[in-house]
C-alpha atoms as a PDB file:
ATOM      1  CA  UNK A   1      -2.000 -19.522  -0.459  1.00  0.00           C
ATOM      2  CA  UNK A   2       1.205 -19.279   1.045  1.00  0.00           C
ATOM      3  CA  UNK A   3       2.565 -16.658   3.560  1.00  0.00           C
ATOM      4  CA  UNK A   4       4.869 -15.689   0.297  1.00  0.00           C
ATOM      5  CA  UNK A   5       2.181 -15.736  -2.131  1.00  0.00           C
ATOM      6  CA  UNK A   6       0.436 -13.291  -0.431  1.00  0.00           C
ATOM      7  CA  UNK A   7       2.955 -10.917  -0.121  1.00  0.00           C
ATOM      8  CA  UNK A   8       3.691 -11.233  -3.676  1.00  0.00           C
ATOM      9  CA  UNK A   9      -0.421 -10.618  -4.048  1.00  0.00           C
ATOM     10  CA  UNK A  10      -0.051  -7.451  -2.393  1.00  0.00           C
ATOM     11  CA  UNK A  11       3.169  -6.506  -4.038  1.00  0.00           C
ATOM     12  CA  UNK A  12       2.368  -7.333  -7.526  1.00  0.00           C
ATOM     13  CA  UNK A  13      -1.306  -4.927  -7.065  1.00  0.00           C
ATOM     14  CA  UNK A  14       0.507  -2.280  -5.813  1.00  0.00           C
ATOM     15  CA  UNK A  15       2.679  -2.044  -8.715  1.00  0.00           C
ATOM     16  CA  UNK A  16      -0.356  -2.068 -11.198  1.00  0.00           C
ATOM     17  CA  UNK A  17      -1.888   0.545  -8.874  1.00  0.00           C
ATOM     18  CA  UNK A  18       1.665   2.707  -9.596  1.00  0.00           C
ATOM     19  CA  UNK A  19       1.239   2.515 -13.061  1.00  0.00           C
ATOM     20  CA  UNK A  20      -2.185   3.550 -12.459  1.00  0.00           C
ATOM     21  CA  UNK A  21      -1.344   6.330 -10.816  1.00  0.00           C
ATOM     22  CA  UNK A  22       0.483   7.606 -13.833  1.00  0.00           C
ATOM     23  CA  UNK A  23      -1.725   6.899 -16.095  1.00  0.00           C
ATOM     24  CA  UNK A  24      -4.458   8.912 -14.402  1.00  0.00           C
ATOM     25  CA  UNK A  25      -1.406  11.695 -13.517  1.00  0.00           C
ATOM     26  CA  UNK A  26      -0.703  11.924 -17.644  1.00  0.00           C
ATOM     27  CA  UNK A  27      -4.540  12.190 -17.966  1.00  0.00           C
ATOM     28  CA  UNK A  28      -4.759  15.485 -15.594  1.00  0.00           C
ATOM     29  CA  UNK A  29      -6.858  13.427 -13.127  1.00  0.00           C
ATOM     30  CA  UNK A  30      -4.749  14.184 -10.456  1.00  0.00           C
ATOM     31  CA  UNK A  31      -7.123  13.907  -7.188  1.00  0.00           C
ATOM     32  CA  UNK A  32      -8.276   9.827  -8.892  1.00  0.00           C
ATOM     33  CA  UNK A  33      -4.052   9.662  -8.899  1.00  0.00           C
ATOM     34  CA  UNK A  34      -3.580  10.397  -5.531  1.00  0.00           C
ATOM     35  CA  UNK A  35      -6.247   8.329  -4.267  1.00  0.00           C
ATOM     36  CA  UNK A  36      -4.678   5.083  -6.318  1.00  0.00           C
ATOM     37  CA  UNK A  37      -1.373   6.190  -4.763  1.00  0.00           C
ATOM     38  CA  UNK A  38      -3.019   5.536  -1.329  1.00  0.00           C
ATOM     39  CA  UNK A  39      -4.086   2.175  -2.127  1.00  0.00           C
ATOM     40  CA  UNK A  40      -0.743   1.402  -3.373  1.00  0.00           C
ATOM     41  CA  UNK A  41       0.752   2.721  -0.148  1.00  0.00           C
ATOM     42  CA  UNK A  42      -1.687   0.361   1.806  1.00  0.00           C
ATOM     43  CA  UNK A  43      -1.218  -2.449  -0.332  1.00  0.00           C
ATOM     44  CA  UNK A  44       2.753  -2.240   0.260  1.00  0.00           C
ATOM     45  CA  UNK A  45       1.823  -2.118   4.039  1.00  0.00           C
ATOM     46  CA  UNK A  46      -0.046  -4.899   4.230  1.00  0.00           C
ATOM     47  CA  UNK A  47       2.350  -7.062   2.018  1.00  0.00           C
ATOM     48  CA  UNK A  48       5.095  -6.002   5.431  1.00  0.00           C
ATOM     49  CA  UNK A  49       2.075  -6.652   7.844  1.00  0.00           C
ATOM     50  CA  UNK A  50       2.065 -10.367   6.655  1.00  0.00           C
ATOM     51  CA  UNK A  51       5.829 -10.415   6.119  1.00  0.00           C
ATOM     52  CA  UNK A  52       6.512  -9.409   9.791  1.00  0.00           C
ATOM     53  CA  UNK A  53       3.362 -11.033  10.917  1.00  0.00           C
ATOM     54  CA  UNK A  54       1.919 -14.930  11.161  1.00  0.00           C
ATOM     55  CA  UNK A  55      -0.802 -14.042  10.365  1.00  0.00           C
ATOM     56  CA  UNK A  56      -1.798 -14.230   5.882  1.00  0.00           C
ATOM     57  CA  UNK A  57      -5.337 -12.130   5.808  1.00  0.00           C
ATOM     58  CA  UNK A  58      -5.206  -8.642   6.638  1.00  0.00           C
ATOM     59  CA  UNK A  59      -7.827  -6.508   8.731  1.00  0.00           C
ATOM     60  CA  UNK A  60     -10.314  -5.040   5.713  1.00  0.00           C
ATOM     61  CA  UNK A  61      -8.851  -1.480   5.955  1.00  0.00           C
ATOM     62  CA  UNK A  62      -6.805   0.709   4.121  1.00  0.00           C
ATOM     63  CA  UNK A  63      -4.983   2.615   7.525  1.00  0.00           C
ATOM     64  CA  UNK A  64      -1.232   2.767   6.729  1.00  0.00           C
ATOM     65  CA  UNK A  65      -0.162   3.853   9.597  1.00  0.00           C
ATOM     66  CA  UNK A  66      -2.067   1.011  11.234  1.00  0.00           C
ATOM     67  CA  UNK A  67      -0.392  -1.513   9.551  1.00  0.00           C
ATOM     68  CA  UNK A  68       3.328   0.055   9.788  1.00  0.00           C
ATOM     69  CA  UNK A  69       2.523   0.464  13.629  1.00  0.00           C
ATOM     70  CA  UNK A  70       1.815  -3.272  13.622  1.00  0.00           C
ATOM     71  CA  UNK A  71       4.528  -4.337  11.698  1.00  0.00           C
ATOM     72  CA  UNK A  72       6.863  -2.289  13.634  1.00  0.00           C
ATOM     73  CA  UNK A  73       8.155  -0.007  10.526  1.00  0.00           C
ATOM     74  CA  UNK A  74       9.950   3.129  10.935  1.00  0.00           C
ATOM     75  CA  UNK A  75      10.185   5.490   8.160  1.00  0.00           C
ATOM     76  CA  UNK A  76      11.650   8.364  10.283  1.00  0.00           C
ATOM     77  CA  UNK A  77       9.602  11.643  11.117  1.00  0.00           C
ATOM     78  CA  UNK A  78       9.375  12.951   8.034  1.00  0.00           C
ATOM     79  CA  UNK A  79       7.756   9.817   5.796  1.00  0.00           C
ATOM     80  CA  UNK A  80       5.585   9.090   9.074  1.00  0.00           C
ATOM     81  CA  UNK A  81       4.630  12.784   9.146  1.00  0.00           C
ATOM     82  CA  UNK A  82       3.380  12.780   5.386  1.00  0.00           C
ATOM     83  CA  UNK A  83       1.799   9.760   5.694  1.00  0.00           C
ATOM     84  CA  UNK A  84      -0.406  11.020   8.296  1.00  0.00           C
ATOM     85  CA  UNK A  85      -1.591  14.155   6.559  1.00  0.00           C
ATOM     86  CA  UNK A  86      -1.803  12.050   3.045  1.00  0.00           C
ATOM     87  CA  UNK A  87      -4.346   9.755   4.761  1.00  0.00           C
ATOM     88  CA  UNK A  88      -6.379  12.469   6.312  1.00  0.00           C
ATOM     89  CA  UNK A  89      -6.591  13.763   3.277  1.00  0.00           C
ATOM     90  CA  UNK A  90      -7.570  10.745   1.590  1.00  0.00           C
ATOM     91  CA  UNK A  91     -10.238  10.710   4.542  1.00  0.00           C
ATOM     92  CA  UNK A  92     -11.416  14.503   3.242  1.00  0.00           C
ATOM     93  CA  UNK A  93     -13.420  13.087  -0.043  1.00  0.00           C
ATOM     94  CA  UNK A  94     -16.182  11.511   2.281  1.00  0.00           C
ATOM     95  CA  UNK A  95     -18.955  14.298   2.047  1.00  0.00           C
ATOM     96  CA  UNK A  96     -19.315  16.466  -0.652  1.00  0.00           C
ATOM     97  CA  UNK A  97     -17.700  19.899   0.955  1.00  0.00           C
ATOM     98  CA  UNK A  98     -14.495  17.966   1.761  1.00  0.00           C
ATOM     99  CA  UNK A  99     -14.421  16.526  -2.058  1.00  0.00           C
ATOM    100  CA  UNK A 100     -14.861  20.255  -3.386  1.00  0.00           C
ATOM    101  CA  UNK A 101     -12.040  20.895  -1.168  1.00  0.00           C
ATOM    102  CA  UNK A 102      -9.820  17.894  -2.537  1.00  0.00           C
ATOM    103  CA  UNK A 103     -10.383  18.892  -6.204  1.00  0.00           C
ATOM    104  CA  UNK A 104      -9.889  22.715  -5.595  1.00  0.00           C
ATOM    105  CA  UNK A 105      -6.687  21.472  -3.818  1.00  0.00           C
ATOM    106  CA  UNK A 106      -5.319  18.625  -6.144  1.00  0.00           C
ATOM    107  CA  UNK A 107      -3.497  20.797  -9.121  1.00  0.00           C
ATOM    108  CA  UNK A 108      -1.234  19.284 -11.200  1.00  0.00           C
ATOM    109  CA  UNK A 109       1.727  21.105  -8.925  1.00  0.00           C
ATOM    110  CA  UNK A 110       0.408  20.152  -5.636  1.00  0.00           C
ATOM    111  CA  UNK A 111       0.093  16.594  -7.037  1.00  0.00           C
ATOM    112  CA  UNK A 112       3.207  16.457  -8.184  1.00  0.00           C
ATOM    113  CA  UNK A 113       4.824  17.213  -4.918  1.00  0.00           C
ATOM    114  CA  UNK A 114       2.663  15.332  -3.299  1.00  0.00           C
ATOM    115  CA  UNK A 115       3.421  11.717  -5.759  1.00  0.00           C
ATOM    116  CA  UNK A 116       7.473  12.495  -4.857  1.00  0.00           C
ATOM    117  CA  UNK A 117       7.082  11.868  -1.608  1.00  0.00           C
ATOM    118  CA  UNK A 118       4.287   8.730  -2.589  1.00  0.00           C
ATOM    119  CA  UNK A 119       7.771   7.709  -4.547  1.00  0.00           C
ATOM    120  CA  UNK A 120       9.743   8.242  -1.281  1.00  0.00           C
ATOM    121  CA  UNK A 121       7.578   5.954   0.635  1.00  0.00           C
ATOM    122  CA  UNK A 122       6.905   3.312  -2.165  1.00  0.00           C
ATOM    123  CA  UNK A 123      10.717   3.184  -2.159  1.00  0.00           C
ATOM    124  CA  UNK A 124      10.925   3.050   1.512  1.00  0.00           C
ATOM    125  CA  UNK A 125       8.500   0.032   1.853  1.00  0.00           C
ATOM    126  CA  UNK A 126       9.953  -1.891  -1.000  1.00  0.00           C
ATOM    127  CA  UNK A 127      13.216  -2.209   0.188  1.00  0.00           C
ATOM    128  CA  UNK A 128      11.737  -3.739   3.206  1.00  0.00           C
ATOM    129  CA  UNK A 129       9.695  -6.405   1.235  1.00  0.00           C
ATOM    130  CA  UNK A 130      11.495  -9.682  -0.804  1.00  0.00           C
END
């Protein structure tokens, strides 16, 4: 594949994984649509990783901030800011206090808030990509 191809890879999965995220939204499943909104974030990152990058396979791992570090993207304070506590978040569902946490947490209001700034960041990255 070519260094385009796989940016278009990554792009075209991380619009499936939107929709996704909607789908599971409409179906009040919102902590499953906040963890497909994280994939879609990384996916976008990774697309600018190998954009800005020679390199065509990414590192196996979803860290976004990793990736925008590497691929020298600023989203200002506020995006960066989000993204950090959106991953550790993502991070709390590994033992089975921090996913009673995550599903006390995740109502459909919290979600909500939390999928507008998803949007702001999905619209942040794409203007970035082809």
């Amino acid at each position: 594949m070519t260094k385009e191809q796989h940016i278009d890879f990554w792009m075209n999965t991380s619009e499936e994984d939107w929709i996704t995220v909607g789908v599971l939204f409409s179906m009040d499943r919102y902590f499953h649509s906040l963890l497909w909104a994280h994939l879609m974030i990384a996916k976008l990152a990774k697309a600018l990783w190998i954009k800005r990058k020679a390199n065509l396979i990414p590192p196996e791992t979803d860290n976004i901030l990793w990736f925008l570090n590497e691929a020298e993207v600023d989203l200002g304070n506020d995006l960066t800011e989000f993204l950090s506590s959106f991953s550790e978040f993502q991070l709390s569902n590994q033992n089975p206090d921090g996913m009673n946490f995550v599903y006390r947490v995740c109502t459909k209001e919290f979600t909500k808030q939390e999928l507008e700034k998803v949007k702001e960041v999905r619209k942040s990255l794409l203007k970035m990509l082809p």
